[in-house]
PDB file of N, CA and C in Angstrom:
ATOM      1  N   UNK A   1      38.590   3.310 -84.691  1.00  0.00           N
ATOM      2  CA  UNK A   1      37.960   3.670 -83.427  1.00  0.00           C
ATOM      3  C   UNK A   1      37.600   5.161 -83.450  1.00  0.00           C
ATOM      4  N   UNK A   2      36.280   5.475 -82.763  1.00  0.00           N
ATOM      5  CA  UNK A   2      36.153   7.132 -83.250  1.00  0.00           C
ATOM      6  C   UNK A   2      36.925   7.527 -81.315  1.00  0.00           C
ATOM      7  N   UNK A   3      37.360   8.778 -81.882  1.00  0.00           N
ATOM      8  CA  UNK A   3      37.853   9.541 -81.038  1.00  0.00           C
ATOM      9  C   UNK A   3      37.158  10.064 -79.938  1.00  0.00           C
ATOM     10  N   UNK A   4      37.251  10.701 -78.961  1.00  0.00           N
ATOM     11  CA  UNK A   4      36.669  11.248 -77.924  1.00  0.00           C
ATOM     12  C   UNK A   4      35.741  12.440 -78.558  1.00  0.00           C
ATOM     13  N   UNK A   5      36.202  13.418 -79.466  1.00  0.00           N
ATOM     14  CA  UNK A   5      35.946  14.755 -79.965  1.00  0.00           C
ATOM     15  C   UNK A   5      34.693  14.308 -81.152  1.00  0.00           C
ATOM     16  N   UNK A   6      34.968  13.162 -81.888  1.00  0.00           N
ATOM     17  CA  UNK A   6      34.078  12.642 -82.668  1.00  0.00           C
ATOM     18  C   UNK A   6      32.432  11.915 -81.763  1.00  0.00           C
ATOM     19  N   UNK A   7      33.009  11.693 -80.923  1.00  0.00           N
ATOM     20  CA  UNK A   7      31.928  10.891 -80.270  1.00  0.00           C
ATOM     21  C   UNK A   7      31.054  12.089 -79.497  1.00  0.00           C
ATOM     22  N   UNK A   8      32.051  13.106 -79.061  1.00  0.00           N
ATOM     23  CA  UNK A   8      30.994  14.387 -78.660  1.00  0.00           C
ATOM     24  C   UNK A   8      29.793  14.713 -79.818  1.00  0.00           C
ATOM     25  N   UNK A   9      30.835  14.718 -80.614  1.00  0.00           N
ATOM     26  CA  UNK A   9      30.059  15.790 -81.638  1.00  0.00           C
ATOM     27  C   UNK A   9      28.696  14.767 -81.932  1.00  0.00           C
ATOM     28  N   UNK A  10      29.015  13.604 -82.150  1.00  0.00           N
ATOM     29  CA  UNK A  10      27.714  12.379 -82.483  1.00  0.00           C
ATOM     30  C   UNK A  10      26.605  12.398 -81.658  1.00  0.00           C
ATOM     31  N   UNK A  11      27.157  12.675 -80.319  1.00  0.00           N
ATOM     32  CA  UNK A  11      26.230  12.801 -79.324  1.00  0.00           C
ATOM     33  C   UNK A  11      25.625  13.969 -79.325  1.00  0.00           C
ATOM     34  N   UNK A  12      25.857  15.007 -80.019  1.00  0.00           N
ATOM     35  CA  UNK A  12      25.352  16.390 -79.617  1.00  0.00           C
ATOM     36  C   UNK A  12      24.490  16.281 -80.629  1.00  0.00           C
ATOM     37  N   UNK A  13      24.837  15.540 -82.083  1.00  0.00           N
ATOM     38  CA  UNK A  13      23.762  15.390 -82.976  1.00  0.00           C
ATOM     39  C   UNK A  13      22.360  14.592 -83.106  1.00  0.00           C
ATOM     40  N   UNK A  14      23.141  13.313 -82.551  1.00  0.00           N
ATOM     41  CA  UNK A  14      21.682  12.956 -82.189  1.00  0.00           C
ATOM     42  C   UNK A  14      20.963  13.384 -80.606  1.00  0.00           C
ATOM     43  N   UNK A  15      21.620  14.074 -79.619  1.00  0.00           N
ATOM     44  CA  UNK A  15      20.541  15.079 -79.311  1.00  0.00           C
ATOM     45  C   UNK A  15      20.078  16.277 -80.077  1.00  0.00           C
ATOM     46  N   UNK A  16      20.659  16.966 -80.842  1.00  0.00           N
ATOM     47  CA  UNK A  16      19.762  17.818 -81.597  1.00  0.00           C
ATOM     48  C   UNK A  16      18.496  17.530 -81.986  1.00  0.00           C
ATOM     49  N   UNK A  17      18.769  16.286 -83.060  1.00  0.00           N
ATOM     50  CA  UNK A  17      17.528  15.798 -83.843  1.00  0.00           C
ATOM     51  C   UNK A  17      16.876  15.104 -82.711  1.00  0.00           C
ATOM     52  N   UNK A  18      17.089  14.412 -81.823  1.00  0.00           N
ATOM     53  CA  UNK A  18      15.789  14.393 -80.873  1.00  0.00           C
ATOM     54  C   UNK A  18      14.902  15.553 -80.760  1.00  0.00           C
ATOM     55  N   UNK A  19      15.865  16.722 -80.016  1.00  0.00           N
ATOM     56  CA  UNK A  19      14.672  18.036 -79.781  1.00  0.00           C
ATOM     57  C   UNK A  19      14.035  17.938 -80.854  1.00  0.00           C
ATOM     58  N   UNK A  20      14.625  18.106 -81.719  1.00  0.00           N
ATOM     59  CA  UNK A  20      13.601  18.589 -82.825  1.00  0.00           C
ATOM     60  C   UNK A  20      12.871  17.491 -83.217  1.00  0.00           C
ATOM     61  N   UNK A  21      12.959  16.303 -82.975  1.00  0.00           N
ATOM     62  CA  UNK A  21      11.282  15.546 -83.070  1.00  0.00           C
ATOM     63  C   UNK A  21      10.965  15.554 -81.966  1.00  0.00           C
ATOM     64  N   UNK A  22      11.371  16.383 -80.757  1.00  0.00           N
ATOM     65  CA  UNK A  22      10.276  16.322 -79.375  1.00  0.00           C
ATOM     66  C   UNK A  22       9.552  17.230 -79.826  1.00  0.00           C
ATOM     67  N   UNK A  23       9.544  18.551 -80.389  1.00  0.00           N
ATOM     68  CA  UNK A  23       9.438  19.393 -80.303  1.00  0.00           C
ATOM     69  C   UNK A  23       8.251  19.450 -81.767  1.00  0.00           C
ATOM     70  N   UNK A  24       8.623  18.580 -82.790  1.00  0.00           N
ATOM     71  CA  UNK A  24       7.195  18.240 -83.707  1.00  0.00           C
ATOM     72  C   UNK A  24       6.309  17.557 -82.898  1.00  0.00           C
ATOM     73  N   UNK A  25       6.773  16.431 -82.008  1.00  0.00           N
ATOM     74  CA  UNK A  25       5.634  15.968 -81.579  1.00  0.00           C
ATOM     75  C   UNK A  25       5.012  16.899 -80.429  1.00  0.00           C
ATOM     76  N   UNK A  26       5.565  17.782 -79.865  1.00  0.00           N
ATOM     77  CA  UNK A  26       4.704  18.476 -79.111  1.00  0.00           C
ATOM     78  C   UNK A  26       3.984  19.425 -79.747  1.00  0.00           C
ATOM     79  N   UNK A  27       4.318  20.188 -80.776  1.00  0.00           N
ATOM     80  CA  UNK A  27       3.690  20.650 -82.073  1.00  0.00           C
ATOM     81  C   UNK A  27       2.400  20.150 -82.226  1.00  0.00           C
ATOM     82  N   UNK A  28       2.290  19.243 -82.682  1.00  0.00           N
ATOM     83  CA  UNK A  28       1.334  18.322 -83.273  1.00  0.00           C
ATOM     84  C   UNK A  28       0.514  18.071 -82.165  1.00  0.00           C
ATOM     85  N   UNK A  29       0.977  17.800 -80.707  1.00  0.00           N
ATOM     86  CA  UNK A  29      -0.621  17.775 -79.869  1.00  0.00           C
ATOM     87  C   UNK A  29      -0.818  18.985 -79.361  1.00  0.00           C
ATOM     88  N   UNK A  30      -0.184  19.834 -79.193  1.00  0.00           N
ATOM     89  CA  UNK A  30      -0.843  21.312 -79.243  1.00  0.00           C
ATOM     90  C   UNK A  30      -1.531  21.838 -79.808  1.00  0.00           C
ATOM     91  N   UNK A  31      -1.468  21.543 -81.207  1.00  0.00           N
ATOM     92  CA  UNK A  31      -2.586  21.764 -82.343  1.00  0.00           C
ATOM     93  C   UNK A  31      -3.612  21.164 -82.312  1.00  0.00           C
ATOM     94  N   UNK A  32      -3.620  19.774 -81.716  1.00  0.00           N
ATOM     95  CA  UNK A  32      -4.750  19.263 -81.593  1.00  0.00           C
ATOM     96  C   UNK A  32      -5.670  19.705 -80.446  1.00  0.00           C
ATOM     97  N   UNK A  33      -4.637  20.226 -78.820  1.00  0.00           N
ATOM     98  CA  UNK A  33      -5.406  20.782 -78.134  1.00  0.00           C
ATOM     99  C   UNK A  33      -6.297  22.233 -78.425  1.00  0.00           C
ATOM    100  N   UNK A  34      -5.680  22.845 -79.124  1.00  0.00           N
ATOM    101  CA  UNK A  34      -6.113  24.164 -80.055  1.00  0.00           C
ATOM    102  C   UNK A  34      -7.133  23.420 -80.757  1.00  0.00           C
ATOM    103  N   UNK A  35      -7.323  22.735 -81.529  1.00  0.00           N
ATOM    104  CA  UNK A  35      -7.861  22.508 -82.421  1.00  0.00           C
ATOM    105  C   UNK A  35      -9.849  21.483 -81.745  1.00  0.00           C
ATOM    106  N   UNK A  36      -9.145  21.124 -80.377  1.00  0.00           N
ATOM    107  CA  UNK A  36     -10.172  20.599 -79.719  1.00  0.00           C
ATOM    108  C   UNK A  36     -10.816  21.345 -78.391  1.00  0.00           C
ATOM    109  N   UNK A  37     -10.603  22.859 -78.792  1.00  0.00           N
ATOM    110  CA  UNK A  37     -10.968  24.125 -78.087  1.00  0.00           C
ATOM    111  C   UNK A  37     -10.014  24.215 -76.503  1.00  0.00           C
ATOM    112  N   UNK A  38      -9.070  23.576 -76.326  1.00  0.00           N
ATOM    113  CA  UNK A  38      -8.457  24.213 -75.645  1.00  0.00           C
ATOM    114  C   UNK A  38      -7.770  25.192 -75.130  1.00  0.00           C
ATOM    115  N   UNK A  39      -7.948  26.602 -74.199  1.00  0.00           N
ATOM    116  CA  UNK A  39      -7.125  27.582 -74.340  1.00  0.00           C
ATOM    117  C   UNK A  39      -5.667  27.186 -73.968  1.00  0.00           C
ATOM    118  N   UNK A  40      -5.025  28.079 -74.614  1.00  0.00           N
ATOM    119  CA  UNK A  40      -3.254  27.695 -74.809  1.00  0.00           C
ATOM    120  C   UNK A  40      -2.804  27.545 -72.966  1.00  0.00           C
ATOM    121  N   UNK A  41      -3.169  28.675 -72.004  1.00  0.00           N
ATOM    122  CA  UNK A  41      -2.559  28.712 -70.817  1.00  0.00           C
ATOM    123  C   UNK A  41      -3.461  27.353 -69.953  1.00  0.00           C
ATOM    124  N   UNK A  42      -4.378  26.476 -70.484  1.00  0.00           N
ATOM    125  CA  UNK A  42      -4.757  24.791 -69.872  1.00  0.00           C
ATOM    126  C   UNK A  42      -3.638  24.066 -70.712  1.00  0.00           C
ATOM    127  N   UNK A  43      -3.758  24.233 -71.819  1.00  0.00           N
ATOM    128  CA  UNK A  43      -2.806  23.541 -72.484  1.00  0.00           C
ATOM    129  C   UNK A  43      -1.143  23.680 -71.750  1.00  0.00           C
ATOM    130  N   UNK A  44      -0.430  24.729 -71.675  1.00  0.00           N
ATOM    131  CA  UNK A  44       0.785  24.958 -71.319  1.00  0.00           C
ATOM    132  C   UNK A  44       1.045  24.618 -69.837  1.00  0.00           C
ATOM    133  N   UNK A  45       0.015  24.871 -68.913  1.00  0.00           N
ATOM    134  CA  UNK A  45       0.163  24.103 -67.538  1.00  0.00           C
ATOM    135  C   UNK A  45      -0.193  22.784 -67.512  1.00  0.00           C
ATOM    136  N   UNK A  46      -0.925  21.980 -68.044  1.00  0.00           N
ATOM    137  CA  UNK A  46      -0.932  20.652 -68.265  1.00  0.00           C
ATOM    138  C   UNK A  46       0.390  19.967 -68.885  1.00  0.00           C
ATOM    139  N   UNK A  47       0.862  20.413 -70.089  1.00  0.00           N
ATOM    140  CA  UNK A  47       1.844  20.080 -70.364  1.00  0.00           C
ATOM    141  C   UNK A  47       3.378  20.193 -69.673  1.00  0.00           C
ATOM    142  N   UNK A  48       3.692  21.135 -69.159  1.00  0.00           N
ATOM    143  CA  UNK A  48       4.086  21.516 -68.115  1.00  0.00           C
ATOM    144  C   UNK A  48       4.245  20.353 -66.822  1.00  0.00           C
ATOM    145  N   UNK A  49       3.094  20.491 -66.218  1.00  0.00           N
ATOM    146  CA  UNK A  49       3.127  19.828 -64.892  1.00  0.00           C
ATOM    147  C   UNK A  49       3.517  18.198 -65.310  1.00  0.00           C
ATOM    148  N   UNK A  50       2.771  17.644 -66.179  1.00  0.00           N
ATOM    149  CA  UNK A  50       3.134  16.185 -66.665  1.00  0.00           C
ATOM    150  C   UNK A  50       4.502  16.543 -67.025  1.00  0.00           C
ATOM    151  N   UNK A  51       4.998  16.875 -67.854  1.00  0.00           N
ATOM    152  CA  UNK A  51       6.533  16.712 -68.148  1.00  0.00           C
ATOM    153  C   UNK A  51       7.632  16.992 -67.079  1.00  0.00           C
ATOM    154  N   UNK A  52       6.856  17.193 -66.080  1.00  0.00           N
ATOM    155  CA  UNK A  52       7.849  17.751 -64.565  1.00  0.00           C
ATOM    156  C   UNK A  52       7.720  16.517 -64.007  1.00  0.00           C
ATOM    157  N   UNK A  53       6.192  15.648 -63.503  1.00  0.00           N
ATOM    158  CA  UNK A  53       5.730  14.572 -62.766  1.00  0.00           C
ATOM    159  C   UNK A  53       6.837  13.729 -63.789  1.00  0.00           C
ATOM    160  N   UNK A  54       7.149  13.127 -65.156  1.00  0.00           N
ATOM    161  CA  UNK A  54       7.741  12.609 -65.624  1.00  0.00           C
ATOM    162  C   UNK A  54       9.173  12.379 -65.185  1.00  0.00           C
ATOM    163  N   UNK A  55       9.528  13.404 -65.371  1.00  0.00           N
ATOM    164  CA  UNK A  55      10.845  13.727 -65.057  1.00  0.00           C
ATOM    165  C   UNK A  55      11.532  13.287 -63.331  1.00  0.00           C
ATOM    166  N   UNK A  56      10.222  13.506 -62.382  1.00  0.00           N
ATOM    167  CA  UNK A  56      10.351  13.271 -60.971  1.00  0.00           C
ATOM    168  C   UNK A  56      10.451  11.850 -61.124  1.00  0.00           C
ATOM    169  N   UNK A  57       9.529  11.052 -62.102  1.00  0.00           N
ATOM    170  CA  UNK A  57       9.513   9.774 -61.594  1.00  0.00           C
ATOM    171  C   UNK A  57      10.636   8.594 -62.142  1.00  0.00           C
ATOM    172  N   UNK A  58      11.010   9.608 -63.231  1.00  0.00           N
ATOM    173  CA  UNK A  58      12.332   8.833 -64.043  1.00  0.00           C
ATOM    174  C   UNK A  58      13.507   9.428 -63.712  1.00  0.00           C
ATOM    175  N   UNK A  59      13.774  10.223 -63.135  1.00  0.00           N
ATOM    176  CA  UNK A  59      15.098  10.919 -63.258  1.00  0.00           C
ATOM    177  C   UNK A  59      15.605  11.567 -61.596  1.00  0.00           C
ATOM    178  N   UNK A  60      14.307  11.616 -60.918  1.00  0.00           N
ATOM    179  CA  UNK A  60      14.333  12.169 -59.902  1.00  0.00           C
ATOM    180  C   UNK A  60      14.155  13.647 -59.450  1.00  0.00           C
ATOM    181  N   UNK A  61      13.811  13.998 -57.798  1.00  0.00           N
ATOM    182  CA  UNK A  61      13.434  15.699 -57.741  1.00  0.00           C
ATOM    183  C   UNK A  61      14.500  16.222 -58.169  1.00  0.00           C
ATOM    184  N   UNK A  62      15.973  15.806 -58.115  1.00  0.00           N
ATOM    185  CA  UNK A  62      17.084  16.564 -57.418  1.00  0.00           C
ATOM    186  C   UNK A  62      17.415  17.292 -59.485  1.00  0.00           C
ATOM    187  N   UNK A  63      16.782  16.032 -59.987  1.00  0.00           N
ATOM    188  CA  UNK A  63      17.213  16.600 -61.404  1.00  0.00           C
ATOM    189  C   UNK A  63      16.109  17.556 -62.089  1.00  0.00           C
ATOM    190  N   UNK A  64      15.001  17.138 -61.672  1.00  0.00           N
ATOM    191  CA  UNK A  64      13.916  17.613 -62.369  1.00  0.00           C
ATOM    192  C   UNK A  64      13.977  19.504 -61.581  1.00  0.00           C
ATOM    193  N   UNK A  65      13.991  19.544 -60.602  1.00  0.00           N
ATOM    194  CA  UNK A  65      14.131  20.605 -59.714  1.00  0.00           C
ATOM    195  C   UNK A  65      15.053  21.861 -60.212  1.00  0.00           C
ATOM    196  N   UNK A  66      16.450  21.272 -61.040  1.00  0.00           N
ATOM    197  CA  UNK A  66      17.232  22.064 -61.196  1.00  0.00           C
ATOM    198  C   UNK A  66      16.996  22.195 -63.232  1.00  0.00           C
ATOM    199  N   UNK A  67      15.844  21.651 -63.524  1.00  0.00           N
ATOM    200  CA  UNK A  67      15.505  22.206 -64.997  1.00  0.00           C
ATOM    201  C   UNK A  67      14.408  23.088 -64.141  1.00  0.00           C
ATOM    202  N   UNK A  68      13.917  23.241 -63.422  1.00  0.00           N
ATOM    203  CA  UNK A  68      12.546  24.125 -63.635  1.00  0.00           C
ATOM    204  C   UNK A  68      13.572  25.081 -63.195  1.00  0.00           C
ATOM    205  N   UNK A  69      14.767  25.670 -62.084  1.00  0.00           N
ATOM    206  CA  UNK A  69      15.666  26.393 -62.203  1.00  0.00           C
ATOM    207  C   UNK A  69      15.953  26.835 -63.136  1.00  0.00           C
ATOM    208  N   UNK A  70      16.304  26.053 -63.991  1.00  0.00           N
ATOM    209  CA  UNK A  70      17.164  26.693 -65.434  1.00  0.00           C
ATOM    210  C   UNK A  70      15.941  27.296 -66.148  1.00  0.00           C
ATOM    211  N   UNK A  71      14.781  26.778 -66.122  1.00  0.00           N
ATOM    212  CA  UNK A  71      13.458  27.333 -66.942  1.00  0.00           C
ATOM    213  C   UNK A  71      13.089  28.560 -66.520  1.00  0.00           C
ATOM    214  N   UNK A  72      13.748  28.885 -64.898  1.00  0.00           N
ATOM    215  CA  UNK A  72      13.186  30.403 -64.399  1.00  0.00           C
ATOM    216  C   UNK A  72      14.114  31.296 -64.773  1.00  0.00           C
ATOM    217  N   UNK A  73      14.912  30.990 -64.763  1.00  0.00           N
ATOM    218  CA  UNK A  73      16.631  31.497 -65.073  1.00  0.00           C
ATOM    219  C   UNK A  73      16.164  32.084 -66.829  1.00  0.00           C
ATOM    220  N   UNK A  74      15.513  31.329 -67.697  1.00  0.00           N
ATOM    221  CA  UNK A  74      15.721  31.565 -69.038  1.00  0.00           C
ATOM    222  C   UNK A  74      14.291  32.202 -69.236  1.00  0.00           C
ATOM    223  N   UNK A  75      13.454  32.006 -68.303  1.00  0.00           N
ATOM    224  CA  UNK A  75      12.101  33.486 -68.046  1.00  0.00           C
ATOM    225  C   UNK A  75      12.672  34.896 -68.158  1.00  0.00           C
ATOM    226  N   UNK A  76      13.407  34.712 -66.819  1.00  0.00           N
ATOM    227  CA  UNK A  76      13.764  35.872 -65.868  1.00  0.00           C
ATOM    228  C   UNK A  76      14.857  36.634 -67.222  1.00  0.00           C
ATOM    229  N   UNK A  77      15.682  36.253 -68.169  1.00  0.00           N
ATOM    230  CA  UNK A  77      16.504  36.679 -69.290  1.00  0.00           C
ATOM    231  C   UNK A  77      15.898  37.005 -70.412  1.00  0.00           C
ATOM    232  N   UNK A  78      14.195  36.427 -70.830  1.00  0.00           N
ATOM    233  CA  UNK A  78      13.415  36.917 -71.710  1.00  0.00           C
ATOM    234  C   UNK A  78      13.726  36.070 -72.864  1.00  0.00           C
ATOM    235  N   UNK A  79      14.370  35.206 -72.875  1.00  0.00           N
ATOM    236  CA  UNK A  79      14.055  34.038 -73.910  1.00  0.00           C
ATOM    237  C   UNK A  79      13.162  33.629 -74.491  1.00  0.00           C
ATOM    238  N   UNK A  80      12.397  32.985 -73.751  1.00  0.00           N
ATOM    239  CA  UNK A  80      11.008  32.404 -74.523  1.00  0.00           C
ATOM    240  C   UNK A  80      10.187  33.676 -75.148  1.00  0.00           C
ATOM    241  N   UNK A  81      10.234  34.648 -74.869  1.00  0.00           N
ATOM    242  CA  UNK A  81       9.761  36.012 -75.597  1.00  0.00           C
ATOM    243  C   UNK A  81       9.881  35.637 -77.151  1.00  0.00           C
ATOM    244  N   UNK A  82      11.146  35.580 -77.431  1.00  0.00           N
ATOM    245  CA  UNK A  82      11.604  35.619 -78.718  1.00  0.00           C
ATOM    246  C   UNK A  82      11.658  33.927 -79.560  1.00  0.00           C
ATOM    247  N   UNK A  83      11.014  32.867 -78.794  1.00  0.00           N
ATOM    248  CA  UNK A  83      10.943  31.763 -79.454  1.00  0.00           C
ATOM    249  C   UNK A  83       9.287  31.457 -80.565  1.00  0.00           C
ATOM    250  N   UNK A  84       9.346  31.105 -81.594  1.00  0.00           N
ATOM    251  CA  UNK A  84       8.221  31.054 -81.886  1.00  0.00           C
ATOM    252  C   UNK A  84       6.951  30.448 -81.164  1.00  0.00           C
ATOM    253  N   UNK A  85       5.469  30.645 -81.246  1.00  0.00           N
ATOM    254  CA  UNK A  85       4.646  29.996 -80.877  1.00  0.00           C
ATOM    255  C   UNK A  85       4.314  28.372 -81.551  1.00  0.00           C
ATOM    256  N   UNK A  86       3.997  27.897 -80.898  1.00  0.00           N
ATOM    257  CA  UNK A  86       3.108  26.237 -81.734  1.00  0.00           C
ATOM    258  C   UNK A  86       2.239  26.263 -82.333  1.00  0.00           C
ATOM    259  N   UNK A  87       1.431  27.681 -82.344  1.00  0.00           N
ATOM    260  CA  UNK A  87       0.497  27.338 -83.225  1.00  0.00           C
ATOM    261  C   UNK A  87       0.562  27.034 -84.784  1.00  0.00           C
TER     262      UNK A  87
END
């Protein structure tokens, strides 16, 4: 039987490797919006607003509400400064 501490850790891994194929596949249509003359700030509010409407309709405001919190929270600290671009 796996343990409590084992089953964290499983879970934290396969969320890792999710991000990181969310994060190719958002890769990959960013490039295509780049690539099909879109400027990056249509691109980043489109993407944006759909992944919020998503979130409202599967998960609810009360959850979706308190990531765009945490998203101002990790503005306001200068994070995304230092993350690479998609292009």
């Amino acid at each position: 039987m796996i343990e409590s501490d084992e089953r964290q850790e499983l879970a934290r891994l396969i969320r890792e490797e999710k991000q990181l194929v969310a994060r190719d596949l958002l890769a990959s249509a960013w490039n295509e919006g780049i690539d099909a003359g879109i400027e990056p700030e249509i691109l980043a509010d489109s993407i944006v607003c759909a992944a919020i409407e998503e979130l409202v309709a599967h998960c609810g405001q009360s959850w979706s509400g308190k990531l765009v919190e945490k998203l101002v929270t990790m503005e306001d600290e200068g994070r995304f400064a230092t993350i690479r671009t998609l292009q």
